[in-house]
C-alpha atoms as a PDB file:
ATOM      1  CA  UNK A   1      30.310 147.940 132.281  1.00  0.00           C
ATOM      2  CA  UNK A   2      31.608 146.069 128.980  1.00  0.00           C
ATOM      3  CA  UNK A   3      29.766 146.677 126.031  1.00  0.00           C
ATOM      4  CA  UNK A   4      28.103 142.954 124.743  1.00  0.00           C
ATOM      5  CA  UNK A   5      30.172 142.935 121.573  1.00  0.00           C
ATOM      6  CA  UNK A   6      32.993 143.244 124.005  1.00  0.00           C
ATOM      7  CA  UNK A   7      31.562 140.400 126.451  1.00  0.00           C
ATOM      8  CA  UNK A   8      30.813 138.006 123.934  1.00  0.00           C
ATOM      9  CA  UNK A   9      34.455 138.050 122.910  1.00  0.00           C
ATOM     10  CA  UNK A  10      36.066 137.479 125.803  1.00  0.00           C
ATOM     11  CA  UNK A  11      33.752 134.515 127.353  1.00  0.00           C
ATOM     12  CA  UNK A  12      34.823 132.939 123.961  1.00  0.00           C
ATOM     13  CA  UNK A  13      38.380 133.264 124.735  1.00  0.00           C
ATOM     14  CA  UNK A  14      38.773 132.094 128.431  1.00  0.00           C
ATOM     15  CA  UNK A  15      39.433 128.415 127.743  1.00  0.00           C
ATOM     16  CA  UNK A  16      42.251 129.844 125.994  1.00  0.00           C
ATOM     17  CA  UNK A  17      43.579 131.959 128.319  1.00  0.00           C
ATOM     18  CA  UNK A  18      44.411 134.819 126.019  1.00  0.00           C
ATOM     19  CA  UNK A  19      42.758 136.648 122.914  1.00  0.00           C
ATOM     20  CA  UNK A  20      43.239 135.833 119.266  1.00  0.00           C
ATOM     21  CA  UNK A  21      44.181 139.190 117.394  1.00  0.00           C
ATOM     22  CA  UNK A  22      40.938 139.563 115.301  1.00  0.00           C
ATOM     23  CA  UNK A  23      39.319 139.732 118.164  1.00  0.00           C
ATOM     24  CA  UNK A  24      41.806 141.453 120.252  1.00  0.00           C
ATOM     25  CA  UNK A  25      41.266 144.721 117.255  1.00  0.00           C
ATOM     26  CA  UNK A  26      37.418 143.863 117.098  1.00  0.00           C
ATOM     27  CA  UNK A  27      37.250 144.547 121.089  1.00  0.00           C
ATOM     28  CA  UNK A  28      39.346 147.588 120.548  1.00  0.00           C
ATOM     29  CA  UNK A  29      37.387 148.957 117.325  1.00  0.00           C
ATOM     30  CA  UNK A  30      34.168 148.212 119.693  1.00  0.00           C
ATOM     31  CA  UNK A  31      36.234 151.030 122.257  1.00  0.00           C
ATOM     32  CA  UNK A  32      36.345 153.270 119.721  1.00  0.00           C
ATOM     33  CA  UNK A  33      39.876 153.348 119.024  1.00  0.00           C
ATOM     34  CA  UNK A  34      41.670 153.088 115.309  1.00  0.00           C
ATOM     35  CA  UNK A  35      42.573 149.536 114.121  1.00  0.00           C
ATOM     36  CA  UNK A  36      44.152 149.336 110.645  1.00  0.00           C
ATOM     37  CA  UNK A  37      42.122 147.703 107.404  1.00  0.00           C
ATOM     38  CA  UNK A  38      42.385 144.109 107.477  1.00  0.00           C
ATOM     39  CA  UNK A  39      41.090 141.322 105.989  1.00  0.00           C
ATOM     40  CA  UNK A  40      41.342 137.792 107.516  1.00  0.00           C
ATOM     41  CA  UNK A  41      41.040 134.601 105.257  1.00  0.00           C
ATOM     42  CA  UNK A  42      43.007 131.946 104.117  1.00  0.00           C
ATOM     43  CA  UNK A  43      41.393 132.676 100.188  1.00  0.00           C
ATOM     44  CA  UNK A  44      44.743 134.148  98.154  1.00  0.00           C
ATOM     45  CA  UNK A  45      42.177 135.258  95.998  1.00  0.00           C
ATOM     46  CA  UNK A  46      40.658 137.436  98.615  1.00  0.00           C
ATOM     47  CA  UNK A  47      44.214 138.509  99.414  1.00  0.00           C
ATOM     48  CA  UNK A  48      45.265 139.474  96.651  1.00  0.00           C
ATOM     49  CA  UNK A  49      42.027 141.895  96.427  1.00  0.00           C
ATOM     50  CA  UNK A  50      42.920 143.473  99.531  1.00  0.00           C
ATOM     51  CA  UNK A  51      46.713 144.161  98.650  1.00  0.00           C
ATOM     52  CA  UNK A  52      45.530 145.695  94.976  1.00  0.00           C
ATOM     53  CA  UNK A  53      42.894 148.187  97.044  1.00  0.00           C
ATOM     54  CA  UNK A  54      45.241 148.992  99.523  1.00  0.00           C
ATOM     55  CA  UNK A  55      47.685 150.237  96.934  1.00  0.00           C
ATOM     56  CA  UNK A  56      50.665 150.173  99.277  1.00  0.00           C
ATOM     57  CA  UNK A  57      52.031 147.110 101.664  1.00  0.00           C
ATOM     58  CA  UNK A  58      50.843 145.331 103.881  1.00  0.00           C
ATOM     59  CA  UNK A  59      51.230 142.991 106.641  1.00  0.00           C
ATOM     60  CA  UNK A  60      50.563 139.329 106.830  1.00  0.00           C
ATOM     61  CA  UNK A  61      50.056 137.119 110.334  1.00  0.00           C
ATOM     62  CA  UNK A  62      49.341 133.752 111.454  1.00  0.00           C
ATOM     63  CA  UNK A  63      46.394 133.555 112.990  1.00  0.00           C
ATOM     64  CA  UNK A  64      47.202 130.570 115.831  1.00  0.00           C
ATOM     65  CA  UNK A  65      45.740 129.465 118.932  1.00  0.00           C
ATOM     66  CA  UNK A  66      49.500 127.106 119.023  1.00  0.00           C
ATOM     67  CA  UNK A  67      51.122 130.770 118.543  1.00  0.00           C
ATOM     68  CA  UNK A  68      50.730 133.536 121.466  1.00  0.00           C
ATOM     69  CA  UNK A  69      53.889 135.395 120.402  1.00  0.00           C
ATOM     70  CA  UNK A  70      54.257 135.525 116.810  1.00  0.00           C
ATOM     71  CA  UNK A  71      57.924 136.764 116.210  1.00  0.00           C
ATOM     72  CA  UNK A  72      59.403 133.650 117.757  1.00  0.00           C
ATOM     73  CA  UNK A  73      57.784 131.532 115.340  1.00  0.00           C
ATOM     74  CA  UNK A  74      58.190 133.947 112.345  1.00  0.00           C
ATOM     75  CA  UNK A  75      54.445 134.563 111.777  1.00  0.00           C
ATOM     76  CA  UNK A  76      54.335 138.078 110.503  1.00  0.00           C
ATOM     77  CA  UNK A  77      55.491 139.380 107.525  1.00  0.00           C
ATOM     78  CA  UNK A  78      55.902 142.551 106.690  1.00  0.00           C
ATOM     79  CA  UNK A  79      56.324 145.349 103.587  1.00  0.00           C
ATOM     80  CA  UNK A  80      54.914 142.838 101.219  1.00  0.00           C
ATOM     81  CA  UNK A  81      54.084 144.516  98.159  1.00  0.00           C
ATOM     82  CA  UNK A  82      53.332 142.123  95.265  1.00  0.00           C
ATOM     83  CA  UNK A  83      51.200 139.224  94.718  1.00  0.00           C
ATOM     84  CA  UNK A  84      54.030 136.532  94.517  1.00  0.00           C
ATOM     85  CA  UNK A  85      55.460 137.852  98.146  1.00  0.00           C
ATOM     86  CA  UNK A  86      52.164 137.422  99.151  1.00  0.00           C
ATOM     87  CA  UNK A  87      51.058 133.670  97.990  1.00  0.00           C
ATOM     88  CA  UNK A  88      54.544 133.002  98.915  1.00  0.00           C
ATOM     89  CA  UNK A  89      54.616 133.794 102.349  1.00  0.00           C
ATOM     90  CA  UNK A  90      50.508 132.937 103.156  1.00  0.00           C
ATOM     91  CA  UNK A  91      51.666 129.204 102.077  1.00  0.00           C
ATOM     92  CA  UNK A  92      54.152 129.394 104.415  1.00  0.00           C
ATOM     93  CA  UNK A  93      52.135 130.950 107.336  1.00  0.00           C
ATOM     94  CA  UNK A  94      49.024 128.496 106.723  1.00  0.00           C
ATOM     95  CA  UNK A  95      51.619 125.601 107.395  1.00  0.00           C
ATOM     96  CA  UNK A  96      52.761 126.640 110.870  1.00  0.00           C
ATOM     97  CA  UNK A  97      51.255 125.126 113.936  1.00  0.00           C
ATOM     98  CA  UNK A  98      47.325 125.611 114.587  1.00  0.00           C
ATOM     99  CA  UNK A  99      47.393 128.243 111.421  1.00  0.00           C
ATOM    100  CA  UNK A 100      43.626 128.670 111.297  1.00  0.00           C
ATOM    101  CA  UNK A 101      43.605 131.737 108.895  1.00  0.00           C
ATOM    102  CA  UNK A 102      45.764 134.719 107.522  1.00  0.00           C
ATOM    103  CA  UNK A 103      45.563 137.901 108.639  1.00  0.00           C
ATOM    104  CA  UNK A 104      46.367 140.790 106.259  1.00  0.00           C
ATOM    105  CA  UNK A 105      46.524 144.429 106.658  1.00  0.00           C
ATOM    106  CA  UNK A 106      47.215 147.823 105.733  1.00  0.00           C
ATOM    107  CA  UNK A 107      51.012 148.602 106.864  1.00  0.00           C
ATOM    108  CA  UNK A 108      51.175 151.787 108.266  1.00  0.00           C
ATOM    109  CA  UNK A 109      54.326 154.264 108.776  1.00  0.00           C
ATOM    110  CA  UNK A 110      54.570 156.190 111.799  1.00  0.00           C
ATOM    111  CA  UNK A 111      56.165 156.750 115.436  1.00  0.00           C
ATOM    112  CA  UNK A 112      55.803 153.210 117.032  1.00  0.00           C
ATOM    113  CA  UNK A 113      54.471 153.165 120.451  1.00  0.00           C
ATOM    114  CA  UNK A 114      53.848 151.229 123.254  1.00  0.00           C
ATOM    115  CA  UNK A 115      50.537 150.905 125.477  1.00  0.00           C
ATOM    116  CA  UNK A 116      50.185 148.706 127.980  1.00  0.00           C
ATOM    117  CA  UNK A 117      48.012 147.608 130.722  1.00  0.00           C
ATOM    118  CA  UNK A 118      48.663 145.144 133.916  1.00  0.00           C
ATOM    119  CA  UNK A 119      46.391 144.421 136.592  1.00  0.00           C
ATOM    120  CA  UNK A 120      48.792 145.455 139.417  1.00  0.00           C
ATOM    121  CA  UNK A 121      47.536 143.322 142.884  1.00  0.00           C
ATOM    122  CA  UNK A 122      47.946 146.769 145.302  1.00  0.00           C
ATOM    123  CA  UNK A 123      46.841 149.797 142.705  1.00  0.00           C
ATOM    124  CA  UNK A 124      45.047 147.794 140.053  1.00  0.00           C
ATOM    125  CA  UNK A 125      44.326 148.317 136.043  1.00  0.00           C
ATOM    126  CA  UNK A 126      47.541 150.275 135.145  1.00  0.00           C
ATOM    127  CA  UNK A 127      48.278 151.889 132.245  1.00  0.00           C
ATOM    128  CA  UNK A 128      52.196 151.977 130.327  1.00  0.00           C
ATOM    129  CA  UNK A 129      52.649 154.466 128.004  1.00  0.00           C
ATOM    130  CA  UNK A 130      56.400 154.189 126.036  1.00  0.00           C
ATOM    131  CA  UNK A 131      58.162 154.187 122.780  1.00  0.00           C
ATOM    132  CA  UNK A 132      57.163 150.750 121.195  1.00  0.00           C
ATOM    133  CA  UNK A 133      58.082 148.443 118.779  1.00  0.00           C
ATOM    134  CA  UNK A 134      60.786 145.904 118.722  1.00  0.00           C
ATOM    135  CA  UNK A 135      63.168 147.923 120.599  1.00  0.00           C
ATOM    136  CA  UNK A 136      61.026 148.126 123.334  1.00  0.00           C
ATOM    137  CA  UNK A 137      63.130 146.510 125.846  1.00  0.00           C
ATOM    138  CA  UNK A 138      66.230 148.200 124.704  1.00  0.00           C
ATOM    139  CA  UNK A 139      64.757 151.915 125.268  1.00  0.00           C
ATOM    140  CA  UNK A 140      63.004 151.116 127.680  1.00  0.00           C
ATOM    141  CA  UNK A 141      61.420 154.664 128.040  1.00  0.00           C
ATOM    142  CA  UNK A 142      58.158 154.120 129.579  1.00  0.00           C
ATOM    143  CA  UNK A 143      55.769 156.306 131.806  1.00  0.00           C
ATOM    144  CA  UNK A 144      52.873 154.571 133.943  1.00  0.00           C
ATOM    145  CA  UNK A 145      49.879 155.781 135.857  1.00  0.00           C
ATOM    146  CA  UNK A 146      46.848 154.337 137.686  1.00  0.00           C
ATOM    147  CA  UNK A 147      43.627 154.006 135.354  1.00  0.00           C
ATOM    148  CA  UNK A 148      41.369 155.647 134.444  1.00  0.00           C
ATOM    149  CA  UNK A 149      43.376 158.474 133.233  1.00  0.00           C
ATOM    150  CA  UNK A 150      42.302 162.234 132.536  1.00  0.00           C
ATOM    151  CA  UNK A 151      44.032 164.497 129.527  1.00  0.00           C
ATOM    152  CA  UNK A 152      45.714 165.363 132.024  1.00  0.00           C
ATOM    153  CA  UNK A 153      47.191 162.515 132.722  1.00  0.00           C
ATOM    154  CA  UNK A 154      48.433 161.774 129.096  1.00  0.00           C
ATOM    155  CA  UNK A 155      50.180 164.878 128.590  1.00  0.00           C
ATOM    156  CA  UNK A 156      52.188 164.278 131.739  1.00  0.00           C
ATOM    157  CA  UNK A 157      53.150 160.506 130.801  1.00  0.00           C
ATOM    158  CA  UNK A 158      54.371 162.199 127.450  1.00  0.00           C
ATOM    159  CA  UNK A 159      56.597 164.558 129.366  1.00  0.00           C
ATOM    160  CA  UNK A 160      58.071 162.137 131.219  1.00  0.00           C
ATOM    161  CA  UNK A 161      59.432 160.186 128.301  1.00  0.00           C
ATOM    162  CA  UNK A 162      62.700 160.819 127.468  1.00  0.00           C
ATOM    163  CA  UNK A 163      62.256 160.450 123.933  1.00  0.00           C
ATOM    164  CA  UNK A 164      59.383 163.005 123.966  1.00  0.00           C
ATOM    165  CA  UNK A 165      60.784 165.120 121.495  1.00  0.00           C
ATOM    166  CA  UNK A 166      60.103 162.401 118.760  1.00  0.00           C
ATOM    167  CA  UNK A 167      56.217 162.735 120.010  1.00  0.00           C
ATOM    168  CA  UNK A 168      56.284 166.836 119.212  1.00  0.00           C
ATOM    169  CA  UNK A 169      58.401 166.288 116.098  1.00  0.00           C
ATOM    170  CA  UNK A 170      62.250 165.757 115.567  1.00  0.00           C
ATOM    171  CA  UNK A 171      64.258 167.018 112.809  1.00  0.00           C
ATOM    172  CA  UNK A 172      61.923 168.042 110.862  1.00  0.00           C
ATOM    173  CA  UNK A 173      59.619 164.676 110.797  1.00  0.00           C
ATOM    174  CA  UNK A 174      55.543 165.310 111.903  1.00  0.00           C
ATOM    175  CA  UNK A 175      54.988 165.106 115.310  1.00  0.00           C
ATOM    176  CA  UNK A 176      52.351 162.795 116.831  1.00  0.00           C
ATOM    177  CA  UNK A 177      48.359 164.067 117.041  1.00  0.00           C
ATOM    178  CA  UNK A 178      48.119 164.750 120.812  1.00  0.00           C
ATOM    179  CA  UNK A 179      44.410 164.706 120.805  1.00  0.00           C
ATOM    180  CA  UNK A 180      44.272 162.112 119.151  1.00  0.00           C
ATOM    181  CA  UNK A 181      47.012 160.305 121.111  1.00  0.00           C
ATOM    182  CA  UNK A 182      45.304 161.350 124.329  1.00  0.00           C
ATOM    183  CA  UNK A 183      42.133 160.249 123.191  1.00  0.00           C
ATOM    184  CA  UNK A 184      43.289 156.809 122.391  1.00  0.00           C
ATOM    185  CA  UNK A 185      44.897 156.751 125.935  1.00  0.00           C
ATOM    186  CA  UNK A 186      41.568 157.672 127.862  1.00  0.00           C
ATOM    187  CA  UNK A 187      39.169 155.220 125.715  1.00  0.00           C
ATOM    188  CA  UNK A 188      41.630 152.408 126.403  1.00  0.00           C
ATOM    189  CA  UNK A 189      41.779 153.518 130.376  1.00  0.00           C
ATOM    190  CA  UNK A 190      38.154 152.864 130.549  1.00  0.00           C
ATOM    191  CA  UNK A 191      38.406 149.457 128.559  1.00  0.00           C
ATOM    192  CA  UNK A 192      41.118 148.458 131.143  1.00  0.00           C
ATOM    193  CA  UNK A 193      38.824 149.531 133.876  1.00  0.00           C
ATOM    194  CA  UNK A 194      35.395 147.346 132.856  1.00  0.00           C
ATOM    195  CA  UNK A 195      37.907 144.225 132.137  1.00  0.00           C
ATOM    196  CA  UNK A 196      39.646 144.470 135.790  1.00  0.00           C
ATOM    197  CA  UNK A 197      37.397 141.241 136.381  1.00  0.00           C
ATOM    198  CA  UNK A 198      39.235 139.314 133.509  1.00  0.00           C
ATOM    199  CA  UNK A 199      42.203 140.626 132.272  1.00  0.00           C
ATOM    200  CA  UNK A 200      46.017 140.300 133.494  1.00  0.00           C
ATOM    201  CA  UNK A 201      47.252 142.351 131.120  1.00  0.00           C
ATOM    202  CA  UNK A 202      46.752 143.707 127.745  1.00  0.00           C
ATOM    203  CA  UNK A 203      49.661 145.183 125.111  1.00  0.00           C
ATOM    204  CA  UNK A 204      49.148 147.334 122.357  1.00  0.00           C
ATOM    205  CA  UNK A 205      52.524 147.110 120.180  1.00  0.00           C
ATOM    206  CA  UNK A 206      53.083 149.121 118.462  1.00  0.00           C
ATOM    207  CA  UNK A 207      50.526 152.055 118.306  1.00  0.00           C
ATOM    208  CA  UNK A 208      51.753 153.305 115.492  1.00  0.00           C
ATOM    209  CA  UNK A 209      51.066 157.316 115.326  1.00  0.00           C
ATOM    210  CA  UNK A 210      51.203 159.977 113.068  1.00  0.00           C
ATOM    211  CA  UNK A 211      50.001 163.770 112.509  1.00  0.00           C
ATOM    212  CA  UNK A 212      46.228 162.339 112.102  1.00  0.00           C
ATOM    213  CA  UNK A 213      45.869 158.846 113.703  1.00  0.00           C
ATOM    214  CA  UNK A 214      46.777 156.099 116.532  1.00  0.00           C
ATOM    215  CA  UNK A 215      46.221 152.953 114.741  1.00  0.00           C
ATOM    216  CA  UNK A 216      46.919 149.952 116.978  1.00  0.00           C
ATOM    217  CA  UNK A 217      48.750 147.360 114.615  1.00  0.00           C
ATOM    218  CA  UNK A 218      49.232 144.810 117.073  1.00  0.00           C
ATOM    219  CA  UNK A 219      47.012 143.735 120.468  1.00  0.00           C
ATOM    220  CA  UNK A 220      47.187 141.047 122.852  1.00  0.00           C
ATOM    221  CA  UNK A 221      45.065 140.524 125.926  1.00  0.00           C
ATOM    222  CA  UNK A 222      46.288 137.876 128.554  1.00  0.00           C
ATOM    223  CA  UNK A 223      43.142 136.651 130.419  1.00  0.00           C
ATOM    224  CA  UNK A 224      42.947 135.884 134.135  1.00  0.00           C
ATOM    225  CA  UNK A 225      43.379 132.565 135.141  1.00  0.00           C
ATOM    226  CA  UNK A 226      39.987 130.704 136.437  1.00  0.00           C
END
C-alpha cells in the first residue's frame, strides 16, 4: 500500500502524465532512500545561500511541465561553483519553456548508476540495475529481475554486470557501499510494487554511489495512461 505522502503526489501528477522532479525525490525521500540537498526557488538570493552552505558545486535544473527530458533542451547545469555562474545560468533556465522554478542541489561525485523500473505486461514491476549516466546506452551493461527483490537478489544483479569490478573498487578508487546499495535496491522494489496500479516506468539516473551513500540525483516516473 502507498504511503499518503506518496498518494497525494501522484493523483497530482496524472493529468500530466509523468512526475515533476521535486516530487519525483520527495516520493523517493518518503521510501526512505537518499536524495541529495536541494533547494527549489526561482529567488537568486535564496540560491546563492544554498551554494555558500554547500561549500562545493552544485547543480542547477529547470523545473518544466513543457520539459520531460531535460538534456535536449539544455536545462541542467552542472559544476557551478560561483555566484555569477549561478545568476547567469538561473536567468537562462527561468526563460525556457514552462520554467516554473529552479532547482539547485548539492553535486555529488561518485560511481554513476542506473535503476530502473518498467511495468512489463507478462512478469510485471521490473527492476534494471546498470552502470548509469550519460553513457548509458553506449555500455549498455545492465542486469534485470522481477520485483520485489531480496539481498539476494542485488548481489546477483551486481555479478552479472560486466563492469562489476568498478562496484568493488578499481585501481585503487573506493568501491560502492553494498549494503547500502542493496538497501536502496530493495526499498525501491517495494515502491515499484505499491505503484504497479499507476506507473509505466520509473528511472533513477544516475544513482550516484560511493563508500557511504546511494544518492539518487536524477528521477523520473512515467505515469500510466487513463
Amino acid at each position: 500500500m502507498l504511503k499518503k505522502k506518496i498518494r497525494t503526489l501522484i493523483d497530482a501528477h496524472k493529468d500530466l502524465g509523468w512526475v515533476l522532479e521535486p516530487s519525483a525525490k520527495a516520493i523517493m525521500k518518503a521510501q526512505g532512500l537518499d536524495i541529495p540537498e536541494f533547494v527549489l526557488t526561482n529567488s537568486f538570493e535564496k540560491a546563492e545561500q544554498f551554494l555558500k552552505k554547500i561549500k562545493g558545486p552544485v547543480v542547477a535544473k529547470a523545473v518544466s511541465r513543457k520539459i520531460l527530458h531535460k538534456t535536449e533542451y539544455q536545462a541542467v547545469v552542472t559544476g557551478i561553483t560561483t555566484s555569477r555562474r549561478l545568476k547567469k545560468e538561473m536567468e537562462r533556465l527561468q526563460g525556457l519553456e514552462g520554467c516554473e522554478a529552479v532547482l539547485v542541489e548539492e553535486m555529488v561525485q561518485g560511481l554513476e548508476l542506473i535503476v530502473g523500473a518498467k511495468n512489463d505486461f507478462q512478469f510485471g514491476p521490473v527492476v534494471v540495475l546498470g552502470i548509469g549516466g550519460t553513457s548509458v546506452e553506449i555500455y549498455n551493461d545492465t542486469a534485470i529481475r522481477m520485483a520485489p527483490l531480496k539481498p539476494g537478489d542485488v548481489f546477483s544483479m551486481v555479478d552479472s554486470l560486466k563492469a562489476k569490478a568498478l562496484l568493488s573498487g578499481y585501481r585503487g578508487r573506493d568501491g560502492v557501499n553494498m549494503e547500502v546499495l542493496t538497501n536502496t535496491l530493495v526499498r525501491f522494489s517495494h515502491l515499484i510494487m505499491a505503484l504497479e496500479k499507476d506507473m509505466d516506468s520509473l528511472d533513477l539516473n544516475p544513482v550516484i554511489c560511493t563508500k557511504d551513500r546511494c544518492i539518487i540525483a536524477d528521477a523520473r516516473i512515467i505515469l500510466k495512461k487513463a
